[in-house]
C-alpha atoms as a PDB file:
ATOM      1  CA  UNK A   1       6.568 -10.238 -19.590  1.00  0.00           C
ATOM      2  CA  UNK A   2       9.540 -10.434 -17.204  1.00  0.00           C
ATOM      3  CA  UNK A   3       9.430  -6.279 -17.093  1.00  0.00           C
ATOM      4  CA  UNK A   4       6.134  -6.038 -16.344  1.00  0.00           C
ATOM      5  CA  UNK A   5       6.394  -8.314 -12.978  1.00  0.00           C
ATOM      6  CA  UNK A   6       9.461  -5.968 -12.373  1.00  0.00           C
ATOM      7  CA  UNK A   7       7.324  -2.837 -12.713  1.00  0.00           C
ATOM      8  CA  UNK A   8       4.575  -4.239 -10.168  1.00  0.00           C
ATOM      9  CA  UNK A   9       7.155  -6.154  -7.562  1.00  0.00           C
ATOM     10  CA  UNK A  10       9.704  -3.613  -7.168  1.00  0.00           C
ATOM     11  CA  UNK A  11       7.525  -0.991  -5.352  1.00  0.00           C
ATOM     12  CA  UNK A  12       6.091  -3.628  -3.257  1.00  0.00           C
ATOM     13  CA  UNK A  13       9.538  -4.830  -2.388  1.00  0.00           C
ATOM     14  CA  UNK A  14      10.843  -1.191  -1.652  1.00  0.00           C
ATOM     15  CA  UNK A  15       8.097   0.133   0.033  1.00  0.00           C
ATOM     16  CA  UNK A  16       7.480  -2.718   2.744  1.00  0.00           C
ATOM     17  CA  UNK A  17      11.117  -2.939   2.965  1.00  0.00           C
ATOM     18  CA  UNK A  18      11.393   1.036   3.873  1.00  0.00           C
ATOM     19  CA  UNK A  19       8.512   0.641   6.003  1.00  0.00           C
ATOM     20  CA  UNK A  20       9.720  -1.959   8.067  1.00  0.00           C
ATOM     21  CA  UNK A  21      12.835  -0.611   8.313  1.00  0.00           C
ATOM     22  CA  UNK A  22      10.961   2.852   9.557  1.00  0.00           C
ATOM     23  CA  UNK A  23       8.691   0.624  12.299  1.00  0.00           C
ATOM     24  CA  UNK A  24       8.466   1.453  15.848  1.00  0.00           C
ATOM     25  CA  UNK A  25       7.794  -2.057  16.774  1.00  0.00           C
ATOM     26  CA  UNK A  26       9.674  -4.290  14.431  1.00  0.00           C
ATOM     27  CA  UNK A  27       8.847  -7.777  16.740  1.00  0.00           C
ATOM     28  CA  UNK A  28       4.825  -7.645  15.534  1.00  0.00           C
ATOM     29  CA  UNK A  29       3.908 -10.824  14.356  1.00  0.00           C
ATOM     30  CA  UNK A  30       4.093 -11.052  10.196  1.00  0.00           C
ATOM     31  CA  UNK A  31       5.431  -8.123  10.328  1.00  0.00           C
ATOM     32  CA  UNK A  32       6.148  -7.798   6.741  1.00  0.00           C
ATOM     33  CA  UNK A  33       3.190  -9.884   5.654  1.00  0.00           C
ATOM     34  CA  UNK A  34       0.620  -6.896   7.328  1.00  0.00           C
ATOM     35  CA  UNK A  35       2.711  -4.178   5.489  1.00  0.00           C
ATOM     36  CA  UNK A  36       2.237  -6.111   2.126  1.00  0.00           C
ATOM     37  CA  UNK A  37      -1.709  -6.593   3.085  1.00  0.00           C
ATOM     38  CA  UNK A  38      -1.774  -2.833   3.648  1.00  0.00           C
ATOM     39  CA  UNK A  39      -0.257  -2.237   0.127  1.00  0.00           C
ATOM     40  CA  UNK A  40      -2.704  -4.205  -1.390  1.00  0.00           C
ATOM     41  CA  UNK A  41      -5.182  -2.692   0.664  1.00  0.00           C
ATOM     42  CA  UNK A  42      -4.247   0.993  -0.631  1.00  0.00           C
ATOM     43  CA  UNK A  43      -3.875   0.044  -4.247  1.00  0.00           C
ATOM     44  CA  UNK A  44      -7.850  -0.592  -4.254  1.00  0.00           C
ATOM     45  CA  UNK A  45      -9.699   2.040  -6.180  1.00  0.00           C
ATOM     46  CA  UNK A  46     -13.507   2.487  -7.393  1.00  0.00           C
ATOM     47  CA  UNK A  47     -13.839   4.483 -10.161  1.00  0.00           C
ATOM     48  CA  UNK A  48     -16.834   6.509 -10.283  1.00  0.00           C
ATOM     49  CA  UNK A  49     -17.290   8.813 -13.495  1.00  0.00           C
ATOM     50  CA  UNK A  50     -13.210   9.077 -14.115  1.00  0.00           C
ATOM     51  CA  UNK A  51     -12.903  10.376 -10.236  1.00  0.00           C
ATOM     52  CA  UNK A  52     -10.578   7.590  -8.538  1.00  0.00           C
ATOM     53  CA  UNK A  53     -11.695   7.159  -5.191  1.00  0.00           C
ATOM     54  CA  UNK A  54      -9.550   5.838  -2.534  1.00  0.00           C
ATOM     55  CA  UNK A  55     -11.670   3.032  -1.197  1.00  0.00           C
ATOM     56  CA  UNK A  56      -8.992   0.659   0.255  1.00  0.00           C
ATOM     57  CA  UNK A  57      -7.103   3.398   1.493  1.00  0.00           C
ATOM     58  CA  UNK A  58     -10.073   4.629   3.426  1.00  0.00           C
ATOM     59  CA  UNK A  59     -10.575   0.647   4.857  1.00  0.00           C
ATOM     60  CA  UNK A  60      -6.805   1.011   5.998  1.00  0.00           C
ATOM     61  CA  UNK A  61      -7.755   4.358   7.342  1.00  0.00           C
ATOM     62  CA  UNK A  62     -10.683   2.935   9.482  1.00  0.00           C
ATOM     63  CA  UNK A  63      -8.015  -0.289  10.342  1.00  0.00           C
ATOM     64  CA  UNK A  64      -5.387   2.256  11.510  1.00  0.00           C
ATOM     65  CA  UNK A  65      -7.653   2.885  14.931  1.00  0.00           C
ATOM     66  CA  UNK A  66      -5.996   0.009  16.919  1.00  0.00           C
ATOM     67  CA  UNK A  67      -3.096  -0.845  14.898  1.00  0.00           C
ATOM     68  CA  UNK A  68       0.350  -0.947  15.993  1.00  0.00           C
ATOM     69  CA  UNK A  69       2.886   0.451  14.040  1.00  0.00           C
ATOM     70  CA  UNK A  70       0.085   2.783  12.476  1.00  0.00           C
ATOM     71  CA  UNK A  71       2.974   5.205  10.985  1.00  0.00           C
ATOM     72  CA  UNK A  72       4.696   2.346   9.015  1.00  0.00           C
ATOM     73  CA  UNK A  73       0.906   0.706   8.044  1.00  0.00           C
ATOM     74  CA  UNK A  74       0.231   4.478   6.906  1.00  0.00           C
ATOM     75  CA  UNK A  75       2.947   4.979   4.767  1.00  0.00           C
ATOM     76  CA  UNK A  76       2.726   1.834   2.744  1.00  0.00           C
ATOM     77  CA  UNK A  77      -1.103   1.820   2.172  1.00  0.00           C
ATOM     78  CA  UNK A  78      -0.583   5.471   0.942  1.00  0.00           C
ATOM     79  CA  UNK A  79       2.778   4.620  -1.526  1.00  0.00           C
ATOM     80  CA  UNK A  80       0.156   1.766  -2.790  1.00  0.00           C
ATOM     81  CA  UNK A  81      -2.711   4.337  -3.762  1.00  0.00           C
ATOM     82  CA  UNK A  82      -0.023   6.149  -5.441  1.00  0.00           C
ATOM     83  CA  UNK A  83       1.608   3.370  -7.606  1.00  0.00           C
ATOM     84  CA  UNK A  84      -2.254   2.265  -8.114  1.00  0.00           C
ATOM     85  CA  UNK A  85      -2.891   5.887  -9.069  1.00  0.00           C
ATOM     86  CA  UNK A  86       0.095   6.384 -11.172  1.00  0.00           C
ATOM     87  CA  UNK A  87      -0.729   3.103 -13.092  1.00  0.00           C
ATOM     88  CA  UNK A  88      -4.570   3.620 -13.753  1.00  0.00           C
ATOM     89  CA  UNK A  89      -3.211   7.231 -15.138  1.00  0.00           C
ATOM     90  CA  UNK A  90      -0.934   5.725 -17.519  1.00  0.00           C
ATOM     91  CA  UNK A  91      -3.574   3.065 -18.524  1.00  0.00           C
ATOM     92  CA  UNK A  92      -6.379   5.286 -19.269  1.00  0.00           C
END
């Protein structure tokens, strides 16, 4: 049980960690809490006949308009459609 909630945390961990460390602004309020959202964000997927589709990366997309930091916010909503991606692959 313990290597499973290694499996899911560590990405999360890495990949706001990276992205933070990659921000243009790093004083933005919650800061690390937004890049987290937009992880969670990206790993939401509808499946429609076996074809994943991208719906919470395409939210993040439409959220990117008037976000700051959008190349940090990018990043991490796409690294969560991949681990999503990755994982629903291994599942199925």
């Amino acid at each position: 049980m313990f290597l499973y909630f290694l499996i899911y945390i560590i990405p999360i961990v890495l990949a706001v960690a990276w992205a933070s460390r990659n921000a243009e602004n790093r004083k933005e309020e919650a800061l690390l809490l937004k890049l987290a959202g937009y992880y969670f964000l990206g790993t939401f997927i509808l499946w429609f006949w076996m074809i994943p589709l991208p719906a919470g990366l395409a939210a993040a997309f439409f959220l990117f308009r008037k976000a700051e930091n959008k190349r940090a916010k990018k990043q991490v909503a796409i690294t969560g459609f991949a681990v999503a991606l990755i994982s629903q692959v291994f599942i199925f």
